[in-house]
Protein backbone atom coordinates (compact mmCIF):
# COMPACT_ATOMS: atom_id res chain seq x y z
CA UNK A 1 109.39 93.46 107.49
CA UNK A 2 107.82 91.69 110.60
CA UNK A 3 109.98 90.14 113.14
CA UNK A 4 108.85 87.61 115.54
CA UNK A 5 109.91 86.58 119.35
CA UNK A 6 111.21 83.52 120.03
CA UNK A 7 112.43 81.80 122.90
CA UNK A 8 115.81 80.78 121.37
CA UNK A 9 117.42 83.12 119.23
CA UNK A 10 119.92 85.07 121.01
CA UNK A 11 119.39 88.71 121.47
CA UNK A 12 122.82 89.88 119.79
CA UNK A 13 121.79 87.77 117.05
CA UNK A 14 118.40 89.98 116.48
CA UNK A 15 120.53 92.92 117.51
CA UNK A 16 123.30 92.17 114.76
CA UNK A 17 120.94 91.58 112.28
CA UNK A 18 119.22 94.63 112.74
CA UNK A 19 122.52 96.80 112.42
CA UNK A 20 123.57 94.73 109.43
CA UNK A 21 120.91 94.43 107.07
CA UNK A 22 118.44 97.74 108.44
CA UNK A 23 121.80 99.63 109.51
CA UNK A 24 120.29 100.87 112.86
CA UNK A 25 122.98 101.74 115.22
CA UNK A 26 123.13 99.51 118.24
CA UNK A 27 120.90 101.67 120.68
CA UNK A 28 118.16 101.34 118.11
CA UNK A 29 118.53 97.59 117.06
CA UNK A 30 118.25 96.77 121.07
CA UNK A 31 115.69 98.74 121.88
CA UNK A 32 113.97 97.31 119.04
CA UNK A 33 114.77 94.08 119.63
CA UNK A 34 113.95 94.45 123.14
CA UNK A 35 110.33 95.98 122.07
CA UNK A 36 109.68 92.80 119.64
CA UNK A 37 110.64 90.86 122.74
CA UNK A 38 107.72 92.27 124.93
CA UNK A 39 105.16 93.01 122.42
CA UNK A 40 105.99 89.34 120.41
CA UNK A 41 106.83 91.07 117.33
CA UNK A 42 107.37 94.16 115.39
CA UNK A 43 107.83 95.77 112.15
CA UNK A 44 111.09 96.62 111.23
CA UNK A 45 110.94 98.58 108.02
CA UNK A 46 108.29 99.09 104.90
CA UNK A 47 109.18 98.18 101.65
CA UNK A 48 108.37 97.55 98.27
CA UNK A 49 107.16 93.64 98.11
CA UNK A 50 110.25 92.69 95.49
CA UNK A 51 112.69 94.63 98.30
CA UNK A 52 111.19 92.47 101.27
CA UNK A 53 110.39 89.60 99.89
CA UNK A 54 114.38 89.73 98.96
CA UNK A 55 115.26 90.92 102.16
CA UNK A 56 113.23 88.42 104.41
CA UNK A 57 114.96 85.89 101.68
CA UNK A 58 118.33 87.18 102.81
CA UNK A 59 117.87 87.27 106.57
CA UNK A 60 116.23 83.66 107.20
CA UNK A 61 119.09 82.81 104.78
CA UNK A 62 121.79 84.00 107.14
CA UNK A 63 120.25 82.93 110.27
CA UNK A 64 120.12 79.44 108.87
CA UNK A 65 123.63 79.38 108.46
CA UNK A 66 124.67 79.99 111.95
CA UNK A 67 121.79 77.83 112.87
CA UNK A 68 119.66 80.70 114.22
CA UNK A 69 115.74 79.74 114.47
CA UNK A 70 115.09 83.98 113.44
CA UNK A 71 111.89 84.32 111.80
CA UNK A 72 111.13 87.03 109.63
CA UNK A 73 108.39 87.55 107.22
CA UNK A 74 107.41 90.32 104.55
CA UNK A 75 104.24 91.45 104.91
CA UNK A 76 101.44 93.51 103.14
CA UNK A 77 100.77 96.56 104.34
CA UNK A 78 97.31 96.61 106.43
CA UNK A 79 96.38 99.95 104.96
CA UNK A 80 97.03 99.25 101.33
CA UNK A 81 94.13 97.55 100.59
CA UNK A 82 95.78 94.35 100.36
């Protein structure tokens, strides 16, 4: 699960997010967030393709309710010969 910086979602947004669908505790979802933030993104968790693909699915959903420009994307694995 890749998460991408952008220059208008709110940082408690990526922060809540974090805690509610990865359930890191708030000192890891900020210093996450705050590493995606420097580095322009960063994976958040591996995971089968059905489980991210749903998750991803789930996330953008949420974020596009409370109008939230979040982008997340589910990934291959680089080492998996994908």
């Amino acid at each position: 699960m890749i998460f991408y910086n952008d220059d208008y979602t709110t940082k408690w947004f990526v922060v809540h997010v974090l805690e509610q669908f990865f359930h890191m505790n708030e000192t890891t979802a900020t210093a996450f967030m705050m590493a995606v933030h420097e580095q322009g993104k960063g994976c958040a968790g591996i995971y089968t393709r059905d489980v991210a693909e749903t998750k991803a699915s789930q996330i953008m959903d949420y974020a596009r309710e409370l109008q939230m420009p979040l982008m997340v994307t589910a990934e291959p694995d680089e080492d998996d010969g994908s």
